[in-house]
Protein backbone atom coordinates (compact mmCIF):
# COMPACT_ATOMS: atom_id res chain seq x y z
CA UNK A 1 -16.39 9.81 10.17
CA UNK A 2 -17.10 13.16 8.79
CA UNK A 3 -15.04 14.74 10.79
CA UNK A 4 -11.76 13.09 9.74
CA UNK A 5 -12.77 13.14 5.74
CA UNK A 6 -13.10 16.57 6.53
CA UNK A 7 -9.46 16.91 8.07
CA UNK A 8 -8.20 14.90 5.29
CA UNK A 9 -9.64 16.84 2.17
CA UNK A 10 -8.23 20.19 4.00
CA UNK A 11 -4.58 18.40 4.62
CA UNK A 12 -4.57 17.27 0.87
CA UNK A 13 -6.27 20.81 -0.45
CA UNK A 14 -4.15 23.37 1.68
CA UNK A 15 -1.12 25.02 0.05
CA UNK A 16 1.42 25.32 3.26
CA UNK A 17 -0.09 22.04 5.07
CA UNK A 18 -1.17 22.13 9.15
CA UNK A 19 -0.55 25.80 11.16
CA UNK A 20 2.02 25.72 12.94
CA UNK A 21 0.82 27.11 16.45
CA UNK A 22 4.45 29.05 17.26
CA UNK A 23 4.93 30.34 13.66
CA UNK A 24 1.49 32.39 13.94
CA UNK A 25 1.71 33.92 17.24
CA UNK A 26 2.13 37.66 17.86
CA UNK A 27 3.77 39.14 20.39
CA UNK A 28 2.04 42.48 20.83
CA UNK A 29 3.84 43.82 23.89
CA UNK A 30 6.35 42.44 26.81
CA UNK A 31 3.64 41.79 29.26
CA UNK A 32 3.74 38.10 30.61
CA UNK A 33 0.46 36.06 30.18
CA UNK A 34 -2.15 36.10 32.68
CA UNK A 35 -2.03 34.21 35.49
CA UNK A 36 -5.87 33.60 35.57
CA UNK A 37 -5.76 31.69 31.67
CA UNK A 38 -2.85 29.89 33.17
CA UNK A 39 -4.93 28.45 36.80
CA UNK A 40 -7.84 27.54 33.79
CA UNK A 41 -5.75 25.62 31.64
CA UNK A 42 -3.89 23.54 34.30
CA UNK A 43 -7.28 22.72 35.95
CA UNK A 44 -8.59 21.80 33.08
CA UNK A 45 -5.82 19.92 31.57
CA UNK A 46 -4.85 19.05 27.51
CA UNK A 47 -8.17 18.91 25.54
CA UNK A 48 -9.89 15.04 25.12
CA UNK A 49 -8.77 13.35 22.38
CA UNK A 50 -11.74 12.37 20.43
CA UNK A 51 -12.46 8.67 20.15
CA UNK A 52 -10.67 6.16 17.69
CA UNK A 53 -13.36 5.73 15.04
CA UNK A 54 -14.10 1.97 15.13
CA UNK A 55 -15.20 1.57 12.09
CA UNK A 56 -11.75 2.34 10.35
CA UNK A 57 -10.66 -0.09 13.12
CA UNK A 58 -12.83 -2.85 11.91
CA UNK A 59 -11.86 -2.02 8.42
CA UNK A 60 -8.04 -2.45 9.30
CA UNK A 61 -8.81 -6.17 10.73
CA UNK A 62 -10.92 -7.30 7.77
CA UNK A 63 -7.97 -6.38 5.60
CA UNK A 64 -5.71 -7.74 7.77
CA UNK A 65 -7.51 -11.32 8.14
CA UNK A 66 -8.76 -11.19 4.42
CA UNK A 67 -12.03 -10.93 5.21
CA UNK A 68 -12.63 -9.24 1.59
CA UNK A 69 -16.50 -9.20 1.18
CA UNK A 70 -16.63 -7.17 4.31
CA UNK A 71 -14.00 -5.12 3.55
CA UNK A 72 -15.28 -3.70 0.36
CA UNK A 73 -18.22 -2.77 2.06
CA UNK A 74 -16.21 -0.43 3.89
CA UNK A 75 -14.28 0.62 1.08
CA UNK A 76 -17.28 1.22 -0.63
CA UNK A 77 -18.95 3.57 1.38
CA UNK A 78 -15.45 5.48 2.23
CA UNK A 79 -13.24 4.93 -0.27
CA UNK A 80 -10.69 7.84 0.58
CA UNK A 81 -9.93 5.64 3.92
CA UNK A 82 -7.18 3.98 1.67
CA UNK A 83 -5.26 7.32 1.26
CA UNK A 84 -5.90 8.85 4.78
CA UNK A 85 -4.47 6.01 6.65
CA UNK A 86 -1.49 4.58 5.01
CA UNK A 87 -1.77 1.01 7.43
CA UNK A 88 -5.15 0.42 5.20
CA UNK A 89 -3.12 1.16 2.28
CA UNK A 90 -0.29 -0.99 2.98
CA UNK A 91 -3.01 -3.79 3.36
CA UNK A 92 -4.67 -3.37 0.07
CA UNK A 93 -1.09 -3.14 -1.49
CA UNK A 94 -0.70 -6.94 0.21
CA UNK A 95 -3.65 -7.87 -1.23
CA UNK A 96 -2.14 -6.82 -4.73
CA UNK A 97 1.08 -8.32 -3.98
CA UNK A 98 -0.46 -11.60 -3.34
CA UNK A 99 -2.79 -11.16 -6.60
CA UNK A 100 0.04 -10.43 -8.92
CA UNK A 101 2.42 -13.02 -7.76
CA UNK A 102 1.01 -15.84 -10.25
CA UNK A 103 0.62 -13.40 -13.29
CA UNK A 104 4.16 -12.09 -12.07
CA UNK A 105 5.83 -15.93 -12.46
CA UNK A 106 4.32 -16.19 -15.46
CA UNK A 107 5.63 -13.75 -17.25
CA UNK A 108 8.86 -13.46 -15.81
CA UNK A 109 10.02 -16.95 -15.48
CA UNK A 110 12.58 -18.35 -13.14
CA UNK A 111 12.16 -15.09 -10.62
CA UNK A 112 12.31 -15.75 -7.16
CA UNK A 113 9.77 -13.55 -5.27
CA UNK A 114 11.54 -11.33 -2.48
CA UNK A 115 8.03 -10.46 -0.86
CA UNK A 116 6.90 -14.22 0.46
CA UNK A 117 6.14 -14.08 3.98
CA UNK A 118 7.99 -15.71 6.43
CA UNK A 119 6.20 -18.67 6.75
CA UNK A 120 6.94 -19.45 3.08
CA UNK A 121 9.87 -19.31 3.44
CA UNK A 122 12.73 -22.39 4.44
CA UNK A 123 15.90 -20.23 5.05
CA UNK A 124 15.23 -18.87 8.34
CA UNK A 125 18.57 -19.98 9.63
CA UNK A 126 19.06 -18.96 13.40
CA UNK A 127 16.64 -16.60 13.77
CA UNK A 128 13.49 -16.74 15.90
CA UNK A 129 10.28 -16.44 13.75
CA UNK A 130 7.95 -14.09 15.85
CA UNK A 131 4.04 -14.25 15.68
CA UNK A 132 2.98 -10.36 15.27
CA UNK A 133 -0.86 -9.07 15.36
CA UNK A 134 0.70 -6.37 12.01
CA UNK A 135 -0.22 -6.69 8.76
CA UNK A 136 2.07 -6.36 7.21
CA UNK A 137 4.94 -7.77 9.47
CA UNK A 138 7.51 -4.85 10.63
CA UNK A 139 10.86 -5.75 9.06
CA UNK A 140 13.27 -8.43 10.07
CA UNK A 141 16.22 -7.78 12.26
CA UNK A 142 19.51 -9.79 13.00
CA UNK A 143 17.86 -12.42 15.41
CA UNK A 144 13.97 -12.36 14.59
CA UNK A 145 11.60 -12.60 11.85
CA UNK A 146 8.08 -11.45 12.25
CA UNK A 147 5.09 -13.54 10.65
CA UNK A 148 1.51 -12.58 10.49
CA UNK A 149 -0.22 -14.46 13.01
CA UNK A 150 -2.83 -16.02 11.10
CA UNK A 151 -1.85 -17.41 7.50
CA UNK A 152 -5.10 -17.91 6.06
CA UNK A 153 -5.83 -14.49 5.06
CA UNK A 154 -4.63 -15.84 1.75
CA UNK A 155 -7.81 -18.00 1.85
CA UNK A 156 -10.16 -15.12 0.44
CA UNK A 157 -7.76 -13.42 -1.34
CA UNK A 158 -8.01 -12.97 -5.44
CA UNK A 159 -5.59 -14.31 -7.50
CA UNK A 160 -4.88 -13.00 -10.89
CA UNK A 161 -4.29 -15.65 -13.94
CA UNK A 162 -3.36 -13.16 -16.70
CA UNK A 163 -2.22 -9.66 -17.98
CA UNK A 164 -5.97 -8.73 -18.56
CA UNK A 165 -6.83 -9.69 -14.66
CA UNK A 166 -4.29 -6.45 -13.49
CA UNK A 167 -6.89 -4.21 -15.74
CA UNK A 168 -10.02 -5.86 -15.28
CA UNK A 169 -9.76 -6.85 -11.40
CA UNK A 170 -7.05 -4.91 -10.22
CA UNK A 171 -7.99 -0.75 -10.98
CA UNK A 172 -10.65 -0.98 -8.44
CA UNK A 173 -7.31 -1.22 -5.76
CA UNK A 174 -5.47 0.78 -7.44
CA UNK A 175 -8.06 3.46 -7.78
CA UNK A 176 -8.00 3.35 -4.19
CA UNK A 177 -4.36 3.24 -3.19
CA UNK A 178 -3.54 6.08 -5.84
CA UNK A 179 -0.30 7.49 -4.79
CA UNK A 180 -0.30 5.54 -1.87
CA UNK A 181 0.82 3.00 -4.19
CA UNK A 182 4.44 3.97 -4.24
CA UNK A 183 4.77 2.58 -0.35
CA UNK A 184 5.11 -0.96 -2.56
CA UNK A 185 8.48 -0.21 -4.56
CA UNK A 186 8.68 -3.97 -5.56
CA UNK A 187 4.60 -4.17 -6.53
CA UNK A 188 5.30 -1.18 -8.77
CA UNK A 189 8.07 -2.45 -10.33
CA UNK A 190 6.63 -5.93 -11.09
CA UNK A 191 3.78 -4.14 -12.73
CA UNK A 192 5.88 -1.93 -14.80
CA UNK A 193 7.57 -4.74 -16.35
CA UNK A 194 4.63 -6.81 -17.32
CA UNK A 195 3.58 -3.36 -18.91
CA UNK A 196 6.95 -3.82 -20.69
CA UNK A 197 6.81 -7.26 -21.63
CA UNK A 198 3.10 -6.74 -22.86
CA UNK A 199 3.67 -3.42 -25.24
CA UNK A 200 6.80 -5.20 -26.51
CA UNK A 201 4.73 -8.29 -27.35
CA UNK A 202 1.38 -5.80 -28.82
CA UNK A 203 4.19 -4.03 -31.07
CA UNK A 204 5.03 -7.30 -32.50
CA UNK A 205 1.90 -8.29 -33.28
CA UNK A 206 1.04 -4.72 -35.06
CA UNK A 207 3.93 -5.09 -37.05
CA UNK A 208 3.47 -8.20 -38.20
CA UNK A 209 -0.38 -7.37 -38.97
CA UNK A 210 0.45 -4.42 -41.00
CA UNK A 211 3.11 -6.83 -43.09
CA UNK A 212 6.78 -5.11 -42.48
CA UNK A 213 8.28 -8.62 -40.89
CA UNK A 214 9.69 -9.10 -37.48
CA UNK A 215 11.31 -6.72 -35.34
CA UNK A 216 14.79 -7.87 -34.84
CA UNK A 217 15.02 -6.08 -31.52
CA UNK A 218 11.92 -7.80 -29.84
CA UNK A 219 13.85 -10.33 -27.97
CA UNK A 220 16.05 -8.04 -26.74
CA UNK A 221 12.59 -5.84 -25.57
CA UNK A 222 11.35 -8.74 -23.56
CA UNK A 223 14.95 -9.80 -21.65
CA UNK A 224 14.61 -6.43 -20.63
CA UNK A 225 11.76 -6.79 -18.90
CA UNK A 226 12.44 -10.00 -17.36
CA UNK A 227 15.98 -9.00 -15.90
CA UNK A 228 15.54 -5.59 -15.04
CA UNK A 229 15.53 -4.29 -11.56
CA UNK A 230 13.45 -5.21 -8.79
CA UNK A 231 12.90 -3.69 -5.50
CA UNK A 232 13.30 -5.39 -2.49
């Protein structure tokens, strides 16, 4: 597990990223390779791949089945897991998806989520709904729609109840995901306009605290935040 933090912190910390093999080979004459390295490598053969570290495997499923307890044990003892494999990210940006979505509702009334899975879902039309072992489900095509094969991952998930909840409950994920974060257009954006709807609302109640009235242009500050754009 070393060993990969260690490959990480040098992919993140060096200026011109991995060395390129071709780009940093000199030619220093026209003489053609020896024929002895060449026997050695082909009886030899490619180098072993080292082993898939099981741990990060057993991380992925926890996530995946919403095993959360578990899973921040993990997360606590390698926390830069979250930004070195984007699949762990994309599951911690589910679990913030599904955490949002009550806070979301209520603050943005009469918005229909675009991020339910399948299974929540009536119009499936004529397309087959397909069991898949990823979390979260590959896109839909034409004729199928994928759905997690086991729906009670939602079981031991956290759901937030209020603005403060996203602070209070929700920077420990997002101090993990970091930039990661940005995988999740439509999490971003749902966060960004509760931000909106909240510092319209705090400016209000400043104003009216220091005594100069009502701001005539707070309504219009708040249907921006409920009808602005949302990514899919």
């Amino acid at each position: 597990m070393e060993n990969i933090r260690k490959r990480f912190i040098e992919s993140t910390t060096s200026r011109s990223g991995p060395v390129n093999a071709l780009s940093s080979t000199v030619l220093t004459d026209d003489e053609p390779p020896s024929t002895a390295n060449s026997k050695d490598a082909e009886s030899t053969g490619p180098p072993a791949k080292p082993p898939p570290e099981q741990r990060i495997q057993l991380l992925q499923a926890l996530l995946s089945l919403g095993d959360i307890p578990s899973a921040q044990y993990f997360l606590a003892k390698y926390p830069w897991l979250a930004q070195s494999h984007p699949a762990i990210g994309d599951l911690i940006l589910r679990l913030i998806a599904h955490a949002l979505e009550d806070v979301f509702r209520a603050e943005i009334p009469g918005f229909e989520d675009l991020d339910e899975d399948i299974g929540d879902r009536n119009e499936v039309g004529d397309r087959e709904v397909v069991p898949t072992l990823y979390a979260p489900s590959p896109p839909e095509t034409s004729t199928k729609m994928f759905k997690f094969f086991y729906p009670g991952w939602r079981d031991g998930a956290e759901k937030w109840t209020c603005r403060e909840d996203i602070h209070e409950k929700g920077m420990r994920w997002f101090s993990l995901v970091r930039g990661i974060g940005g995988r999740a257009g439509s999490v971003m954006a749902k966060i960004c306009r509760i931000g909106t709807k909240h510092f319209a609302l705090l400016k209000e109640e400043k104003r009216i605290q220091a005594g100069l009235g009502t701001n005539p242009t707070i309504k219009d500050d708040i249907r921006r935040s409920e009808v602005g754009p949302t990514f899919p």
